[in-house]
N, C-alpha and C. Protein backbone atom coordinates (compact mmCIF):
# COMPACT_ATOMS: atom_id res chain seq x y z
N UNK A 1 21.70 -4.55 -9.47
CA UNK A 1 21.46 -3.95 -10.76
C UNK A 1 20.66 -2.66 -10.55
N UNK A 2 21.03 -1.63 -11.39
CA UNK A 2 20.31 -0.17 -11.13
C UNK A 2 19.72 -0.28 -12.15
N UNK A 3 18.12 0.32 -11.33
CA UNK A 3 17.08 0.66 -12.45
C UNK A 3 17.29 1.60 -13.67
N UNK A 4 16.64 1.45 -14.95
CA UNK A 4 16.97 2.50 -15.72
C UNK A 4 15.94 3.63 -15.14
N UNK A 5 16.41 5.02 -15.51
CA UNK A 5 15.38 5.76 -15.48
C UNK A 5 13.98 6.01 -15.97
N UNK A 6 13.71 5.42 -16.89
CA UNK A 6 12.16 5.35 -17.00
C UNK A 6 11.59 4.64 -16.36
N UNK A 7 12.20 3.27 -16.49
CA UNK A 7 11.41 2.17 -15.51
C UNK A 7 11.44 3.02 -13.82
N UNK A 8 12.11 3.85 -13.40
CA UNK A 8 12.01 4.00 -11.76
C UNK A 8 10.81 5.00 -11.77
N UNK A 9 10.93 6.30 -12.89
CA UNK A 9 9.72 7.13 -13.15
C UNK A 9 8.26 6.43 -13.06
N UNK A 10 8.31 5.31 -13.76
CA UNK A 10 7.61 4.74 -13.64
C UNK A 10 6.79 3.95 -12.75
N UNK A 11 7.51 3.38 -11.90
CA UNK A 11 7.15 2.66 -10.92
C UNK A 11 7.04 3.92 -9.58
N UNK A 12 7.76 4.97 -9.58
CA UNK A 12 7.42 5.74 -9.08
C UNK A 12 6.00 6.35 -8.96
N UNK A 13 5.40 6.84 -10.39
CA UNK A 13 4.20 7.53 -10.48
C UNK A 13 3.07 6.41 -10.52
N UNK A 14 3.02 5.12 -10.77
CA UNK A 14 2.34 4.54 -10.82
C UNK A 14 1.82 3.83 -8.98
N UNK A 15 3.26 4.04 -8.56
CA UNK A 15 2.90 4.04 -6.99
C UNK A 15 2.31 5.21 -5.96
N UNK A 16 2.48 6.38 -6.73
CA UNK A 16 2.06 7.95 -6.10
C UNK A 16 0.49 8.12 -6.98
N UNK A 17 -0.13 7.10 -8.06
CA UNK A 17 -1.02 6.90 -8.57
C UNK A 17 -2.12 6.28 -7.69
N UNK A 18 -1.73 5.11 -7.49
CA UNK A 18 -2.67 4.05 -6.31
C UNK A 18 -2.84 4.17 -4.85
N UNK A 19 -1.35 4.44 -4.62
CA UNK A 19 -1.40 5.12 -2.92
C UNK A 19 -1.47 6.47 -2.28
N UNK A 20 -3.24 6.22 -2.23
CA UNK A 20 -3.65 7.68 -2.39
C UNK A 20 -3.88 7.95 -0.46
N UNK A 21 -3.19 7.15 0.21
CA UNK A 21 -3.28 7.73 1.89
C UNK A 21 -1.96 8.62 1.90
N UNK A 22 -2.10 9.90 2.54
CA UNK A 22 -1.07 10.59 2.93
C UNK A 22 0.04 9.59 3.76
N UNK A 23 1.10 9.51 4.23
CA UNK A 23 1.80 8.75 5.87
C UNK A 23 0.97 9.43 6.90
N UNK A 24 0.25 10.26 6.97
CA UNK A 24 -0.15 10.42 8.61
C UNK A 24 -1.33 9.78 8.41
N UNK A 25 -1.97 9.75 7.40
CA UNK A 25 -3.28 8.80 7.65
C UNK A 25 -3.02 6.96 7.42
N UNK A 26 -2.08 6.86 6.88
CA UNK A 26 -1.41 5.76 6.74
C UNK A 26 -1.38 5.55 7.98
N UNK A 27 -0.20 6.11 8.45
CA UNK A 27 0.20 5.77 10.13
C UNK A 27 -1.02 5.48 11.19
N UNK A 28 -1.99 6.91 10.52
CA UNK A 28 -3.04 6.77 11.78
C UNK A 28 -4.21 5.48 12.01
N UNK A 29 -3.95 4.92 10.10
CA UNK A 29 -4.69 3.78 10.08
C UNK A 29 -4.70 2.54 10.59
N UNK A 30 -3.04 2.63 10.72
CA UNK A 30 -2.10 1.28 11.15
C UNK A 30 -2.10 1.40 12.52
N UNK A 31 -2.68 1.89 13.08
CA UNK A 31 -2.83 2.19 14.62
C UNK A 31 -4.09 1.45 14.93
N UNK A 32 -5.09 1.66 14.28
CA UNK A 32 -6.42 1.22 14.50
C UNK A 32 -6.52 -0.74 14.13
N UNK A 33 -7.03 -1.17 15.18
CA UNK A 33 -7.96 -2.19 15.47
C UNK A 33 -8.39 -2.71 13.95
N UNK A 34 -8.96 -2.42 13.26
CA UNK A 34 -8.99 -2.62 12.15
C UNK A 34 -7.95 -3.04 11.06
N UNK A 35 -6.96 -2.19 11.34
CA UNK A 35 -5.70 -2.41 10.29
C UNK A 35 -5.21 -3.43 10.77
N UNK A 36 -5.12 -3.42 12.16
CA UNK A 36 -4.48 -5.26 12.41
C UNK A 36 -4.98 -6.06 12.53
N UNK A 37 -6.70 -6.39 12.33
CA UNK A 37 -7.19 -7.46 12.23
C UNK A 37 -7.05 -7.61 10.62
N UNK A 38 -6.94 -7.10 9.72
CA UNK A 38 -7.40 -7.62 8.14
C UNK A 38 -5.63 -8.63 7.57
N UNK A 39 -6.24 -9.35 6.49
CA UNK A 39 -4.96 -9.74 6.10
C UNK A 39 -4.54 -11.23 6.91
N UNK A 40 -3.48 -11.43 6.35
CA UNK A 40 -3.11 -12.89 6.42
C UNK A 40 -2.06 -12.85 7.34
N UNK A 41 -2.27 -13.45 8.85
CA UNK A 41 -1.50 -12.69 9.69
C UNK A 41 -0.10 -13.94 9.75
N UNK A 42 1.26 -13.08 10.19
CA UNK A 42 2.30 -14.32 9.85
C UNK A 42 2.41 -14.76 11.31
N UNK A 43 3.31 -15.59 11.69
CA UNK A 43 3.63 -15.97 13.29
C UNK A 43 4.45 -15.07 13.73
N UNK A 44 4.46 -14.04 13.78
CA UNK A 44 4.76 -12.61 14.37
C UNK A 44 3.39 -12.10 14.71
N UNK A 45 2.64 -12.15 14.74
CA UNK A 45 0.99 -11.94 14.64
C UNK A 45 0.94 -10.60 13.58
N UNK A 46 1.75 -9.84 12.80
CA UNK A 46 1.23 -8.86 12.02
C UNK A 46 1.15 -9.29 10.66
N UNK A 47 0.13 -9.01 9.88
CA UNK A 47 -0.02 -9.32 8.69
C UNK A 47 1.17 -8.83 7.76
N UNK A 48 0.81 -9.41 6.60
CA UNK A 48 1.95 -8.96 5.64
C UNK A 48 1.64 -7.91 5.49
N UNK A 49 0.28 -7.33 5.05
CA UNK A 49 0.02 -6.03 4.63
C UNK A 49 0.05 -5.12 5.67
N UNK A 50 -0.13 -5.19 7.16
CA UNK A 50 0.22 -4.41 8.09
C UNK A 50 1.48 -3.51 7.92
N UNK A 51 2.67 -4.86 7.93
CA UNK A 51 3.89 -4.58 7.36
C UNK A 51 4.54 -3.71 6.41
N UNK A 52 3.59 -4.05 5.22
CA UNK A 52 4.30 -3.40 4.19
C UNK A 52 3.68 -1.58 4.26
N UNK A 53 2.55 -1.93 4.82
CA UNK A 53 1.84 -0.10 5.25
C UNK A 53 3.04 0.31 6.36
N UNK A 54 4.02 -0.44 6.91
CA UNK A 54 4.97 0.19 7.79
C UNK A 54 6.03 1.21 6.66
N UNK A 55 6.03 0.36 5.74
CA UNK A 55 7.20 0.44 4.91
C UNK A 55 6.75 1.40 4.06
N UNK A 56 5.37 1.39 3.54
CA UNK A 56 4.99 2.26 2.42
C UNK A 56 5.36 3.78 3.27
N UNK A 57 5.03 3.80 4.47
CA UNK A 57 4.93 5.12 4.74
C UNK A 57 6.17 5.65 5.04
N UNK A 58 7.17 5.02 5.02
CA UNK A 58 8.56 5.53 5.03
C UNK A 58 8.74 5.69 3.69
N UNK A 59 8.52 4.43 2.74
CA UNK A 59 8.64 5.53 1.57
C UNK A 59 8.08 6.90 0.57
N UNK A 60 7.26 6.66 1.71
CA UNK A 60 6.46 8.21 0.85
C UNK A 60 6.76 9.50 1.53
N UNK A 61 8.00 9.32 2.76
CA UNK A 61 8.27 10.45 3.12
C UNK A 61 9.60 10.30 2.44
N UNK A 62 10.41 9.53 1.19
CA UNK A 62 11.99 9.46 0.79
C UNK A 62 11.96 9.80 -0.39
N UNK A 63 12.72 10.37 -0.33
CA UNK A 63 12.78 11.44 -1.42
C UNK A 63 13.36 10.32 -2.94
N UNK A 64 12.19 10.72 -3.97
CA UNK A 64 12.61 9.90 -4.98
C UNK A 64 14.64 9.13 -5.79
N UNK A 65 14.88 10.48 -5.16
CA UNK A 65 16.33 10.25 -5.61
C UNK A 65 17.17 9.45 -4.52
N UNK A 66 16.55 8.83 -3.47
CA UNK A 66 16.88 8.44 -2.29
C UNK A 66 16.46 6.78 -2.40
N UNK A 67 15.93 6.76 -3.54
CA UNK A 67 14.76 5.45 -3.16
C UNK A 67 15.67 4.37 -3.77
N UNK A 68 15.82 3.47 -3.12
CA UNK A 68 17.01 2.12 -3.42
C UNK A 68 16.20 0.70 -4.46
N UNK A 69 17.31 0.45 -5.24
CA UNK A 69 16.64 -0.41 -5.87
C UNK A 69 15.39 -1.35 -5.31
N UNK A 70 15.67 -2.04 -4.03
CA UNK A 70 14.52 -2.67 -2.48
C UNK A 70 13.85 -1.96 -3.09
N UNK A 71 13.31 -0.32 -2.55
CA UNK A 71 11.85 0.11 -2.47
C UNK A 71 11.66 0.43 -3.94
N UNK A 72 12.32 0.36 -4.84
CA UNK A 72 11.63 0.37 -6.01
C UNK A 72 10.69 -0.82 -6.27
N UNK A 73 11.58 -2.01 -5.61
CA UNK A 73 10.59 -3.37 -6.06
C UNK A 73 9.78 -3.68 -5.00
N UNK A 74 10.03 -2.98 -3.49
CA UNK A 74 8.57 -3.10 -3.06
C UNK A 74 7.56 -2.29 -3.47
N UNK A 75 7.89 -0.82 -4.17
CA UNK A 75 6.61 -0.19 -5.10
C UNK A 75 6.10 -0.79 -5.89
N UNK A 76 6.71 -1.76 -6.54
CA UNK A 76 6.17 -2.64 -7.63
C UNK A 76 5.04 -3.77 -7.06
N UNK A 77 5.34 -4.10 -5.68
CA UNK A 77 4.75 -4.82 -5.27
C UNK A 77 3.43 -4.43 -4.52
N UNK A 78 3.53 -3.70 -4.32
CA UNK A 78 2.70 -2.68 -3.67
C UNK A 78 1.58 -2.14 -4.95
N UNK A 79 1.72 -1.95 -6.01
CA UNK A 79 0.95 -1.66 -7.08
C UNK A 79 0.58 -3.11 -7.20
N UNK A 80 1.49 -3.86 -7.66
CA UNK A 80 0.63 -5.14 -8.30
C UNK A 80 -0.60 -5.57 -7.54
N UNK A 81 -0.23 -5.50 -5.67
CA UNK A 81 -1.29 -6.06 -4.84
C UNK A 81 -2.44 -5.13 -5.00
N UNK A 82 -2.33 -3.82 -5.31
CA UNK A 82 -3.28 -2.94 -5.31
C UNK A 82 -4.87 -2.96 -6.69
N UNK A 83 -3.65 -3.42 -7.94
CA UNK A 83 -4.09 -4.01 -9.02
C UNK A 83 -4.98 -4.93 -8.72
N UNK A 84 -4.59 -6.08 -8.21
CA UNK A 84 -5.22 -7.32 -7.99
C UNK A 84 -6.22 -7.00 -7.48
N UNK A 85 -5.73 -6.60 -5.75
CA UNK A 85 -7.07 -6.55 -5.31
C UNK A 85 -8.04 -5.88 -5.43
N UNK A 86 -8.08 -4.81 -6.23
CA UNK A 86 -9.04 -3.76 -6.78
C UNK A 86 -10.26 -4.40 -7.79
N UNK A 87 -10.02 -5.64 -8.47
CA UNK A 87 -10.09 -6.35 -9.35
C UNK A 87 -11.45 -7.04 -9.00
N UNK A 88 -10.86 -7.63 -7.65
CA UNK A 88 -11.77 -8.38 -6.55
C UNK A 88 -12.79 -7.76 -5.44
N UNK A 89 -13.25 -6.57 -6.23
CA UNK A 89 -13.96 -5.82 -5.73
C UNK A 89 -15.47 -6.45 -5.43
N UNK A 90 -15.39 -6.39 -4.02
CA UNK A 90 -17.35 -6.93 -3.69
C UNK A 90 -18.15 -6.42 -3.92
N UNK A 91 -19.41 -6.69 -4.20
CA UNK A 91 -20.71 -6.18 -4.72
C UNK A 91 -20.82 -5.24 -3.52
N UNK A 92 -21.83 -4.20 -3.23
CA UNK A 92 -22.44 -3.93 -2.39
C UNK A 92 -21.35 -2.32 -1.38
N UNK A 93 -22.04 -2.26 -0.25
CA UNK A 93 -21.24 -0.93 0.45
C UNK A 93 -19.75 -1.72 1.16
N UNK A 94 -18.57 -1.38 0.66
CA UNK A 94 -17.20 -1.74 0.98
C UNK A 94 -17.09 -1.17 2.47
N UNK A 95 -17.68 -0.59 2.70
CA UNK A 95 -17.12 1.13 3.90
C UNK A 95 -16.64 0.26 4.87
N UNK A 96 -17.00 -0.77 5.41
CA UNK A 96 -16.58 -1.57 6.73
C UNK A 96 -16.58 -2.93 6.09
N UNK A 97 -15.49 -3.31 5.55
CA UNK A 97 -15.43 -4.79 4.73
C UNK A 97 -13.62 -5.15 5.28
N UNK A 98 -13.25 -6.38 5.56
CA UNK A 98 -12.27 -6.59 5.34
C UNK A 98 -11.40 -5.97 4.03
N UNK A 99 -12.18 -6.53 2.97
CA UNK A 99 -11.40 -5.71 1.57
C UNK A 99 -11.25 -4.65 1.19
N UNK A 100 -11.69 -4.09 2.23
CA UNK A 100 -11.56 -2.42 1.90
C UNK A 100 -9.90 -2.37 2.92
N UNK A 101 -10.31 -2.28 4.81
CA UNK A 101 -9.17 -2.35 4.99
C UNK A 101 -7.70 -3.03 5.10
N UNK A 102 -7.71 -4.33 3.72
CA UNK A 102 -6.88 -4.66 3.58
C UNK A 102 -6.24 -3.97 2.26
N UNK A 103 -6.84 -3.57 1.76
CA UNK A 103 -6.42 -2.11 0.84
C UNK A 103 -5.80 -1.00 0.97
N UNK A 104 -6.31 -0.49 2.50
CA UNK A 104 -5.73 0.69 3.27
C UNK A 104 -4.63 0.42 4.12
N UNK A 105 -4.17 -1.16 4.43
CA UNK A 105 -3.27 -1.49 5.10
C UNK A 105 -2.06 -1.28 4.10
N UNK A 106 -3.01 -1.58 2.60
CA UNK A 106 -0.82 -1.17 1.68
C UNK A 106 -1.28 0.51 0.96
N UNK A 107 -1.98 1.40 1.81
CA UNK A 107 -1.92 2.95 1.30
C UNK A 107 -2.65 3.12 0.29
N UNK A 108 -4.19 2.27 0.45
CA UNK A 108 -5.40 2.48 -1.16
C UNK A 108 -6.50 2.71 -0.57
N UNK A 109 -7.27 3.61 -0.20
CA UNK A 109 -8.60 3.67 0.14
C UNK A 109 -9.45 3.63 -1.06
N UNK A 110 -10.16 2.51 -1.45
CA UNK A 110 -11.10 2.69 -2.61
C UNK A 110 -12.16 3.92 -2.43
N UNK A 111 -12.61 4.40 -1.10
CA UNK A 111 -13.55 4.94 -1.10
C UNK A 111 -13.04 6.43 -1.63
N UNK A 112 -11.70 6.86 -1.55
CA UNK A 112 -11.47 7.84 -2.18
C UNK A 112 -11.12 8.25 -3.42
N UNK A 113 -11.96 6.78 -4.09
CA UNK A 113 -12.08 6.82 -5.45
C UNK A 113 -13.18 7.36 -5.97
N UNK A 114 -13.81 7.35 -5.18
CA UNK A 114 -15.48 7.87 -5.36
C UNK A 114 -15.78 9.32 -5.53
């Protein structure tokens, strides 16, 4: 089934809203020690969210008119987790918290909310 056009606008800007890492800092994050310890790791040893920071950053280099119904609904998914976990925000300095870089593993640095 093809998205209508508002709903893809939508899920579009609302994903270019939350995922505020460029792909090269994406990429450069998913490199680091950090990005693969956070998260719920599967028996592949990479987390889900490792994963989907593989994926986010291919889609943020594809060109909107390119983007297949799939990455529309992994943008969706990708916001909702961002939603949530933003929600579940810890008291205190995030800067070196699991919940911070399991945030940056799906393309959200809270600190560059600040």
């Amino acid at each position: 089934m093809t998205e209508r056009r508002d709903d893809r606008d939508e899920t579009v800007g609302e994903f270019g809203e939350l995922v505020n890492l460029t792909p090269k800092q994406l990429e450069d994050w998913l490199g680091s020690e950090e990005s693969k310890a956070a998260g719920q790791h599967k028996d592949d040893g990479e987390s889900t969210g490792h994963a989907s920071g593989r994926r986010i950053v291919d889609l943020l280099r594809t060109s909107k008119s390119d983007l297949s119904d799939d990455d529309l609904a992994h943008m969706r998914k990708v916001t909702g987790y961002i939603k949530r976990h933003l929600a579940q925000r810890p008291s205190g300095d995030i800067a070196d918290t699991t919940w911070r870089h399991s945030l940056m593993n799906w393309g959200h640095d809270p600190l560059k909310d600040s």
